[in-house]
C-alpha atoms as a PDB file:
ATOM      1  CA  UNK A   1     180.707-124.028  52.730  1.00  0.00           C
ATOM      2  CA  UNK A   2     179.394-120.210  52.849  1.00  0.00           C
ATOM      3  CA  UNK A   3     181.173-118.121  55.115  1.00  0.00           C
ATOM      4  CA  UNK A   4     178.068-116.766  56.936  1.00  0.00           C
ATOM      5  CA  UNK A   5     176.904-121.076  57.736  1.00  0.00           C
ATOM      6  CA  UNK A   6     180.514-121.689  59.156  1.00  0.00           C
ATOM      7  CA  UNK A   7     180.624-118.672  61.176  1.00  0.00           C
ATOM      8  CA  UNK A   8     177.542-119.918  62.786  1.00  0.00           C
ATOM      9  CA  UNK A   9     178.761-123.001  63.257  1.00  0.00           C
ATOM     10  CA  UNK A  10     182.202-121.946  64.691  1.00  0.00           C
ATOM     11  CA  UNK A  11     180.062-119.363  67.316  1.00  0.00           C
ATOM     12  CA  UNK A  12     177.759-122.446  67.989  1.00  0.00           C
ATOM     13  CA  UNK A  13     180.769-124.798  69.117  1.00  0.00           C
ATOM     14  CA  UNK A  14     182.422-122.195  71.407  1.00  0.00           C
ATOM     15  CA  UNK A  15     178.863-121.699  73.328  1.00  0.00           C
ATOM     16  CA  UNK A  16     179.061-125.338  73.484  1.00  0.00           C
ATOM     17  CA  UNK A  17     182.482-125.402  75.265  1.00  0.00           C
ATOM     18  CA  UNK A  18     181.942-122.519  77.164  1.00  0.00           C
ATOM     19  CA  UNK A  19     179.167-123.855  78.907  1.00  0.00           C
ATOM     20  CA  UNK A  20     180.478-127.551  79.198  1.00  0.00           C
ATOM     21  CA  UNK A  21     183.741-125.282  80.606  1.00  0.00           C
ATOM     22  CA  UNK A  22     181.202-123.175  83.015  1.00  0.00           C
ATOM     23  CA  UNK A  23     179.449-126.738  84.160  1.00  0.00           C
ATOM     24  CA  UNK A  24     182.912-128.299  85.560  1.00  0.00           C
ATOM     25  CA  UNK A  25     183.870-125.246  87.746  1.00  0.00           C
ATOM     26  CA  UNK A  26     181.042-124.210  89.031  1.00  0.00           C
ATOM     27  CA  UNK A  27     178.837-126.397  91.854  1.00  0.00           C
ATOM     28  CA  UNK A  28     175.721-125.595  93.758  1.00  0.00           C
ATOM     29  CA  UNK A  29     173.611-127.636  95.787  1.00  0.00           C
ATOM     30  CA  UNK A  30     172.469-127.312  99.465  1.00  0.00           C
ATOM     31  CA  UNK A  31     173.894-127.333 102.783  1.00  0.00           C
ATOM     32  CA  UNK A  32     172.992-128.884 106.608  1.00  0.00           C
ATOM     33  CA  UNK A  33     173.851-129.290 109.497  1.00  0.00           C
ATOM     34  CA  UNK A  34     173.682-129.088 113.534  1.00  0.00           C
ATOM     35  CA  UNK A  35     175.363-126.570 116.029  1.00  0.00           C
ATOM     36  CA  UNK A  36     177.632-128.630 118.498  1.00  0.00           C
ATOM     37  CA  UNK A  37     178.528-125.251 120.573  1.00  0.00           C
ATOM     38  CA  UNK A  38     175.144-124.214 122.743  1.00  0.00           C
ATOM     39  CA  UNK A  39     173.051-121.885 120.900  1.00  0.00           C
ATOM     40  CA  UNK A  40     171.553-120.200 124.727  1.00  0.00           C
ATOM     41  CA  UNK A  41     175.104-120.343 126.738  1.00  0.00           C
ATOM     42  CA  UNK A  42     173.609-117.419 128.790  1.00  0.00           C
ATOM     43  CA  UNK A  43     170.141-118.718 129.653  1.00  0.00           C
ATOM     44  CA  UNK A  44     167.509-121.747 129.522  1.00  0.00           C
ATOM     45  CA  UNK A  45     165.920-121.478 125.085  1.00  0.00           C
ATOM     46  CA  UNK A  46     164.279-123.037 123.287  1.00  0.00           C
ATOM     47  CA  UNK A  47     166.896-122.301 119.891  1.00  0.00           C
ATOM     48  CA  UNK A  48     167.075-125.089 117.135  1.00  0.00           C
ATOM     49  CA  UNK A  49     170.298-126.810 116.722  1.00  0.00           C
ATOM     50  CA  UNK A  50     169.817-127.529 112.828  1.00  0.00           C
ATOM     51  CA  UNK A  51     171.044-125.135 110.277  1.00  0.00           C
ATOM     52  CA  UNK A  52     170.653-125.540 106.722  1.00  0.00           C
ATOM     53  CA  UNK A  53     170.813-123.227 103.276  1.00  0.00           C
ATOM     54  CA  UNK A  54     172.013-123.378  99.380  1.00  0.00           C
ATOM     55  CA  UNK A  55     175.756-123.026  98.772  1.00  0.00           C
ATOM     56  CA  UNK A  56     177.631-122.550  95.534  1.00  0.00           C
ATOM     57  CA  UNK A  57     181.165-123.198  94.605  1.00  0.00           C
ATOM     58  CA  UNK A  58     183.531-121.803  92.042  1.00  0.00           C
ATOM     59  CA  UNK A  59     186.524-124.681  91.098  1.00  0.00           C
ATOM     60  CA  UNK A  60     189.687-122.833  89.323  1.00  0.00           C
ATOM     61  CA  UNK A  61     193.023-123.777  89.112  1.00  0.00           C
ATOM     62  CA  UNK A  62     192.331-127.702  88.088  1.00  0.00           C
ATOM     63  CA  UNK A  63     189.767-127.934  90.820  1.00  0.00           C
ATOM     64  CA  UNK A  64     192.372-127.104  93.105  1.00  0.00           C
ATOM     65  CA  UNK A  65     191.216-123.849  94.813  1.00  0.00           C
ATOM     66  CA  UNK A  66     187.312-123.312  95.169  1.00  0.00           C
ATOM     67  CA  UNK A  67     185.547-120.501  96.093  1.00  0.00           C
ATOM     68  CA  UNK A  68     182.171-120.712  98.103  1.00  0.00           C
ATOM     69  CA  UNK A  69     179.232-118.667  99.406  1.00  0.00           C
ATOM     70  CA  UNK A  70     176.679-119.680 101.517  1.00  0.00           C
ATOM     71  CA  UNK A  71     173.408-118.992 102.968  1.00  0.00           C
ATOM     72  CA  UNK A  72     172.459-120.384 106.291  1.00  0.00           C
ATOM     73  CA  UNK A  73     169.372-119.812 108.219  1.00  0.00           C
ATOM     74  CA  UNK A  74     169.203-120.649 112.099  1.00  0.00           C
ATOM     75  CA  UNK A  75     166.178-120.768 114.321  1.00  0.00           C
ATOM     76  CA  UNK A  76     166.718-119.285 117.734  1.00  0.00           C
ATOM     77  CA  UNK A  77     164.095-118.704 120.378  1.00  0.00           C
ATOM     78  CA  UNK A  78     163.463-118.389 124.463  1.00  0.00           C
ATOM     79  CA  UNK A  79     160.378-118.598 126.886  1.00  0.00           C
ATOM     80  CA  UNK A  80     160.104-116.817 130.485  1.00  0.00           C
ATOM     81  CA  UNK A  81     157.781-116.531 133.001  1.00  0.00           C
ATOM     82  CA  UNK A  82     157.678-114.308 136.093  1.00  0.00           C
ATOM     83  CA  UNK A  83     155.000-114.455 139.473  1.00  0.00           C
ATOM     84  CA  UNK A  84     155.802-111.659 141.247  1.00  0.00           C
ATOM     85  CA  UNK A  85     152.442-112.626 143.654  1.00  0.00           C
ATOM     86  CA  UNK A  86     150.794-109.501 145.360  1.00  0.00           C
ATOM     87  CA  UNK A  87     152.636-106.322 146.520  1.00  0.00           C
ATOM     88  CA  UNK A  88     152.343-104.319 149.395  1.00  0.00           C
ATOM     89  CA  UNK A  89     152.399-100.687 148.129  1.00  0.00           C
ATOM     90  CA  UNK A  90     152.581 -97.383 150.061  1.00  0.00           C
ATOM     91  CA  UNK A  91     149.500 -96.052 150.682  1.00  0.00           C
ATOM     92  CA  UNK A  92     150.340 -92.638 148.986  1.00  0.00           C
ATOM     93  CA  UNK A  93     151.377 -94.398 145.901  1.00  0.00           C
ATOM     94  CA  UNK A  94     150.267 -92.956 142.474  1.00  0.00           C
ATOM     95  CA  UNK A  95     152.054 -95.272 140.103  1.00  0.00           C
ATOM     96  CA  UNK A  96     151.357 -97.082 137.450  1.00  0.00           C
ATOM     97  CA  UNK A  97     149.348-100.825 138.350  1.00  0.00           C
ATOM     98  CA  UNK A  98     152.090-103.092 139.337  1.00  0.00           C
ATOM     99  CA  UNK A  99     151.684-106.875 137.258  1.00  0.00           C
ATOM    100  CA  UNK A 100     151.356-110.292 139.336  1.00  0.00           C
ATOM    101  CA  UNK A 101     152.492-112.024 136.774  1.00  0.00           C
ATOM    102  CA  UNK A 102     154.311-111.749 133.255  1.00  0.00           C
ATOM    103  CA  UNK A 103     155.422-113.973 130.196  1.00  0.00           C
ATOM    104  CA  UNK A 104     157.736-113.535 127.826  1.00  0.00           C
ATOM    105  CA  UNK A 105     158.132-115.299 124.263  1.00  0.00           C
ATOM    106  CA  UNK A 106     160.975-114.378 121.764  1.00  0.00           C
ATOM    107  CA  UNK A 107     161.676-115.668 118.094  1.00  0.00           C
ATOM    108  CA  UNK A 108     164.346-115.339 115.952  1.00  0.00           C
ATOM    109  CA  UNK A 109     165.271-115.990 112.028  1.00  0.00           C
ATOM    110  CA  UNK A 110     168.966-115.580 111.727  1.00  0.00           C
ATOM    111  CA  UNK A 111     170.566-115.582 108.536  1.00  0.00           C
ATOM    112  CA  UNK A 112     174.486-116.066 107.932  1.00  0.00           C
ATOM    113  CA  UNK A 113     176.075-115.379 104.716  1.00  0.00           C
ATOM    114  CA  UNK A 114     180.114-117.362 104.881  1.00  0.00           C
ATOM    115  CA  UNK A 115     182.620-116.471 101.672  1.00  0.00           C
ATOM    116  CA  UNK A 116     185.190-119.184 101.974  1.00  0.00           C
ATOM    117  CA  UNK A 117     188.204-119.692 100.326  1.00  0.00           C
ATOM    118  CA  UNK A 118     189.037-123.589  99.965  1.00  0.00           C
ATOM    119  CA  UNK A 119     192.284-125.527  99.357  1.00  0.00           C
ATOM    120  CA  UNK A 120     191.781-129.217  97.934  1.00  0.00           C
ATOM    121  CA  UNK A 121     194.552-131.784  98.410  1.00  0.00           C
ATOM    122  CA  UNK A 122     195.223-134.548  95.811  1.00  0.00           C
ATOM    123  CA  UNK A 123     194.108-134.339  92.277  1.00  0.00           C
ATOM    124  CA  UNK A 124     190.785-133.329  90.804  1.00  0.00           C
ATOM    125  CA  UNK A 125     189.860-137.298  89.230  1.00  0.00           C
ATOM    126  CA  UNK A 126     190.320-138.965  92.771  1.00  0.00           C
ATOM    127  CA  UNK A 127     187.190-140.005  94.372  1.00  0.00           C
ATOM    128  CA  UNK A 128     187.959-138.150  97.579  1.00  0.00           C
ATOM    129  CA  UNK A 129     189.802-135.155  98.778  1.00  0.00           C
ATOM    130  CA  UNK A 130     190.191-133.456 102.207  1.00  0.00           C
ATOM    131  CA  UNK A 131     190.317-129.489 101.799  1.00  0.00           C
ATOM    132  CA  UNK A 132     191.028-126.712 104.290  1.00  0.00           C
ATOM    133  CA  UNK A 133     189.274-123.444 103.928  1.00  0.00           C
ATOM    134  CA  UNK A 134     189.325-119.946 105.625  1.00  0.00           C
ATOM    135  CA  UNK A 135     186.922-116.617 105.156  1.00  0.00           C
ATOM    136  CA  UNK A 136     184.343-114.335 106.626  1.00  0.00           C
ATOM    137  CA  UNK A 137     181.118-114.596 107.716  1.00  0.00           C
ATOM    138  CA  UNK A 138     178.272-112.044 107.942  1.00  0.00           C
ATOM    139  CA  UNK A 139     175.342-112.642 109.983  1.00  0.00           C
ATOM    140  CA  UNK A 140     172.079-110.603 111.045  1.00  0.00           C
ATOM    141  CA  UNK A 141     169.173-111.688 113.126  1.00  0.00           C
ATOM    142  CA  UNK A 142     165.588-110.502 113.239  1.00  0.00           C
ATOM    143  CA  UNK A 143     163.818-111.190 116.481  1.00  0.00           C
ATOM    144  CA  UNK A 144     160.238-110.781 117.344  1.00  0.00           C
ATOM    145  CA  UNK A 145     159.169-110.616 121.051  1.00  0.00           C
ATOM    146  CA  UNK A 146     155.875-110.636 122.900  1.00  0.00           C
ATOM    147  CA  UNK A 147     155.195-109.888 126.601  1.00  0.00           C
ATOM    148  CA  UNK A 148     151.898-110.756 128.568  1.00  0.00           C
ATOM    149  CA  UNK A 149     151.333-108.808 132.142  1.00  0.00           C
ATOM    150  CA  UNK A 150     147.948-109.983 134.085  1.00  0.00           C
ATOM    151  CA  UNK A 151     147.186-107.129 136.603  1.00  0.00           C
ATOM    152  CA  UNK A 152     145.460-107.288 139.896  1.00  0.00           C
ATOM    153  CA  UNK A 153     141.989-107.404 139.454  1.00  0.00           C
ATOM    154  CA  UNK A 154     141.594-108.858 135.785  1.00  0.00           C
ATOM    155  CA  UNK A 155     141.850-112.030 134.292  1.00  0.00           C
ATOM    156  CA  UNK A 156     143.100-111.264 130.481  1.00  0.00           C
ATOM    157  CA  UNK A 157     146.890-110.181 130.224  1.00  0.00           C
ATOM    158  CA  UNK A 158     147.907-107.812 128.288  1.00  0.00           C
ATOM    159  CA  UNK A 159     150.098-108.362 125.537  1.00  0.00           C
ATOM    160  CA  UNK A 160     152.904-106.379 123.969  1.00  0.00           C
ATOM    161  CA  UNK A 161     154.209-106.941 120.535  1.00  0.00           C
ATOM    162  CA  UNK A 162     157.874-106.014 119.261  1.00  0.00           C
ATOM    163  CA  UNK A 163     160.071-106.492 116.528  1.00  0.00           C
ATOM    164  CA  UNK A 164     163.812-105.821 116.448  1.00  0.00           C
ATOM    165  CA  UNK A 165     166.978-106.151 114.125  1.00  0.00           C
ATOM    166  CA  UNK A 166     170.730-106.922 115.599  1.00  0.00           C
ATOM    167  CA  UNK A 167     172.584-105.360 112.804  1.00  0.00           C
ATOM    168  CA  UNK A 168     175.436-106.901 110.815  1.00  0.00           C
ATOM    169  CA  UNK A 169     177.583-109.095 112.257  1.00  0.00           C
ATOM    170  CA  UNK A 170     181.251-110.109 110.925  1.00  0.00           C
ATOM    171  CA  UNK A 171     182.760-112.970 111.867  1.00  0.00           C
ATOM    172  CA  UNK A 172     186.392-115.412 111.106  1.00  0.00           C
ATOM    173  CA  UNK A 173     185.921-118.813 109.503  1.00  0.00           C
ATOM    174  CA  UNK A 174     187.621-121.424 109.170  1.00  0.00           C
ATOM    175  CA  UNK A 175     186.317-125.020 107.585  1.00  0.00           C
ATOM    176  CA  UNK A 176     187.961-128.728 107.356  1.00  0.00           C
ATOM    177  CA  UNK A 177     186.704-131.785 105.677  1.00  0.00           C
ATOM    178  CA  UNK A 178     186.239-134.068 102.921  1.00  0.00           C
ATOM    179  CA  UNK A 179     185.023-134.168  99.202  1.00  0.00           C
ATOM    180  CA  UNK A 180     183.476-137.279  98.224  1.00  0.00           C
ATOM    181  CA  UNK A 181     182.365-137.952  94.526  1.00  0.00           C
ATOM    182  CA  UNK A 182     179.770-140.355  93.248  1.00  0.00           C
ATOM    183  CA  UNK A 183     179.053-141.916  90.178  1.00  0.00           C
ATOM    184  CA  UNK A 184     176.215-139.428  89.561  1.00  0.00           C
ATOM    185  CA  UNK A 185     178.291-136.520  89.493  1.00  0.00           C
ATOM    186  CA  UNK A 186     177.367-135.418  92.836  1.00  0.00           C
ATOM    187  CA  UNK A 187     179.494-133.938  95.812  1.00  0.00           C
ATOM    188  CA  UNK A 188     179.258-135.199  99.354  1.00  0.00           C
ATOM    189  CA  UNK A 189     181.022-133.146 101.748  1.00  0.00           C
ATOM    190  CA  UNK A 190     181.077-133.736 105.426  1.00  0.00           C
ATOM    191  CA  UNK A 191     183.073-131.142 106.980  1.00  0.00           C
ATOM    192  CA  UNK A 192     183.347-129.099 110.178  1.00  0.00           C
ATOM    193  CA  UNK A 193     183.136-125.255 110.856  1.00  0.00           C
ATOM    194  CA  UNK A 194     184.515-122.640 113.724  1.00  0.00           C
ATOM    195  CA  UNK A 195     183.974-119.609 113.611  1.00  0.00           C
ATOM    196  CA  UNK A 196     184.304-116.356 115.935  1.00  0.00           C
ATOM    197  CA  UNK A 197     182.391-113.478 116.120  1.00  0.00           C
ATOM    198  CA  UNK A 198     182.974-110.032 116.958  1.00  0.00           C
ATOM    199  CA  UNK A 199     180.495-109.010 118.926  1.00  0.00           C
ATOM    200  CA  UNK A 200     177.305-110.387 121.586  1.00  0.00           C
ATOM    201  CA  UNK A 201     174.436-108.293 119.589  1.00  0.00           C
ATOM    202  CA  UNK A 202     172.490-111.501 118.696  1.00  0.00           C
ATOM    203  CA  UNK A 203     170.853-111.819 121.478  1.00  0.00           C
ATOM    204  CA  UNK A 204     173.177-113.429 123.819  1.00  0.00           C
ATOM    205  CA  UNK A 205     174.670-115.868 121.607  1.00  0.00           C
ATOM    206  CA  UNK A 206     178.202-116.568 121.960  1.00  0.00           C
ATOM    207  CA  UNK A 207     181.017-115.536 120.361  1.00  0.00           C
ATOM    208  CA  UNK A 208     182.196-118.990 119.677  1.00  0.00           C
ATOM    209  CA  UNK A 209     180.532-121.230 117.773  1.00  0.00           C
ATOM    210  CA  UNK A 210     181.428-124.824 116.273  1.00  0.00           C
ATOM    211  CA  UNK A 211     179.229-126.806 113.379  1.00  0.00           C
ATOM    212  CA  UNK A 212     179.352-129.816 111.697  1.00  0.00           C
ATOM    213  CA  UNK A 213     177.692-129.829 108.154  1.00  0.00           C
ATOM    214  CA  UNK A 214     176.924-131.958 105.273  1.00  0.00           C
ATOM    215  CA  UNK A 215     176.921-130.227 101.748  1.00  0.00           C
ATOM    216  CA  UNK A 216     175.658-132.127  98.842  1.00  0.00           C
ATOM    217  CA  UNK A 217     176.654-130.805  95.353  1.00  0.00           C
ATOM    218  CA  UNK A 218     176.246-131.166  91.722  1.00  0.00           C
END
C-alpha cells in the first residue's frame, strides 16, 4: 500500500476516535425548573417561578468528575398603584403640579450563568448515579420600568419610561441529585440547587434562593 494512501487512512481513523472520544465526555442539552424560595420576599410581584436555559457538561476521569455551565433566564416583574386623592396646598405655593394618582409597572430579564464542579458516585455503566456538586454563579438583571401620574385637571397620565442594569452579581452554589440514563442515550437529571448571593442589587430579591431543576442531556 503507498505510503501517502495509508497515511490518510491512519489520520482518517484517529479523527474517527477523537470524535467518538469527544462524543462520550462531553453532554449538552437543556435545563428547567421552578424557584421554591419566593422570588418578591420584600413586596407583593408578579415574578415567574419557572427558570429554564441550555447546559453543557464535560465527563473526565471515567465519567467520574463533570464539569458544567449553565445559562438560566428568570422572569421577574411587580405592579403598584398609588391614589393620593386631592391635596390641600398653601396658597403661596409655586411647585411643581402635585399627581392624584400614579402607577407603576416594572419588568425584568435576569440571566444567571452557574460553573459547577460535579462528583458522581458509582460507576459510569450503571443506570443511575447520585452526584454532589459545588461552584459559582454569576447573575445580572436588566429591568425596564414605566410610571403613569394623572394630574388634577386632565384625564391622560403621563408616562415615564426607564431602563436600568443591576451589575454583576456572584454568588456560592451548591447542587445534589440524580443521573438517570435511558436506552436512547439520554440524561435525566432531577436535582436540587442553593445558592447565596452576595449582595440585594436585583431588585429586592433575596439573598437566598433554593431550586429544583430537571436537566435532560444527550
Amino acid at each position: 500500500m503507498p505510503l501517502h494512501i495509508a497515511m490518510r487512512k491512519f489520520l482518517f481513523f484517529i479523527a474517527v476516535g477523537s470524535s467518538c472520544a469527544i462524543a462520550q465526555t462531553v453532554q449538552v442539552g437543556v435545563l428547567g425548573g421552578v424557584m421554591a424560595t419566593d422570588p418578591d420576599p420584600y413586596a407583593s410581584g408578579e415574578s415567574k417561578r419557572y427558570l429554564v436555559g441550555p447546559t453543557i457538561e464535560l465527563r473526565l476521569l471515567n465519567r467520574k468528575i463533570g464539569i458544567e455551565f449553565d445559562a438560566i433566564y428568570r422572569r421577574f416583574g411587580n405592579s403598584y398603584s398609588y391614589s393620593f386623592g386631592s391635596i390641600t396646598l398653601p396658597p403661596d405655593y409655586q411647585g411643581p403640579a402635585l399627581p392624584i394618582s400614579a402607577s407603576s409597572r416594572s419588568r425584568a430579564n435576569s440571566w444567571e450563568f452557574p460553573l459547577l464542579g460535579k462528583y458522581y458516585f458509582r460507576e459510569s455503566r450503571a443506570r443511575w448515579r447520585p452526584f454532589l456538586g459545588t461552584g459559582f454563579s454569576l447573575r445580572e438583571q436588566w429591568e425596564t420600568s414605566t410610571i403613569s401620574s394623572t394630574y388634577p385637571g386632565t384625564q391622560t397620565p403621563q408616562t415615564t419610561t426607564s431602563s436600568s442594569t443591576t451589575g454583576l452579581d456572584v454568588g456560592a452554589t451548591v447542587a445534589a441529585g440524580l443521573d438517570f440514563k435511558t436506552r436512547h442515550r439520554l440524561s435525566w437529571q432531577p436535582q436540587v440547587r442553593y445558592t447565596r448571593w452576595s449582595d440585594h442589587s436585583t431588585n429586592g430579591r433575596s439573598l437566598n434562593q433554593l431550586d429544583f431543576g430537571l436537566g435532560i442531556r444527550f
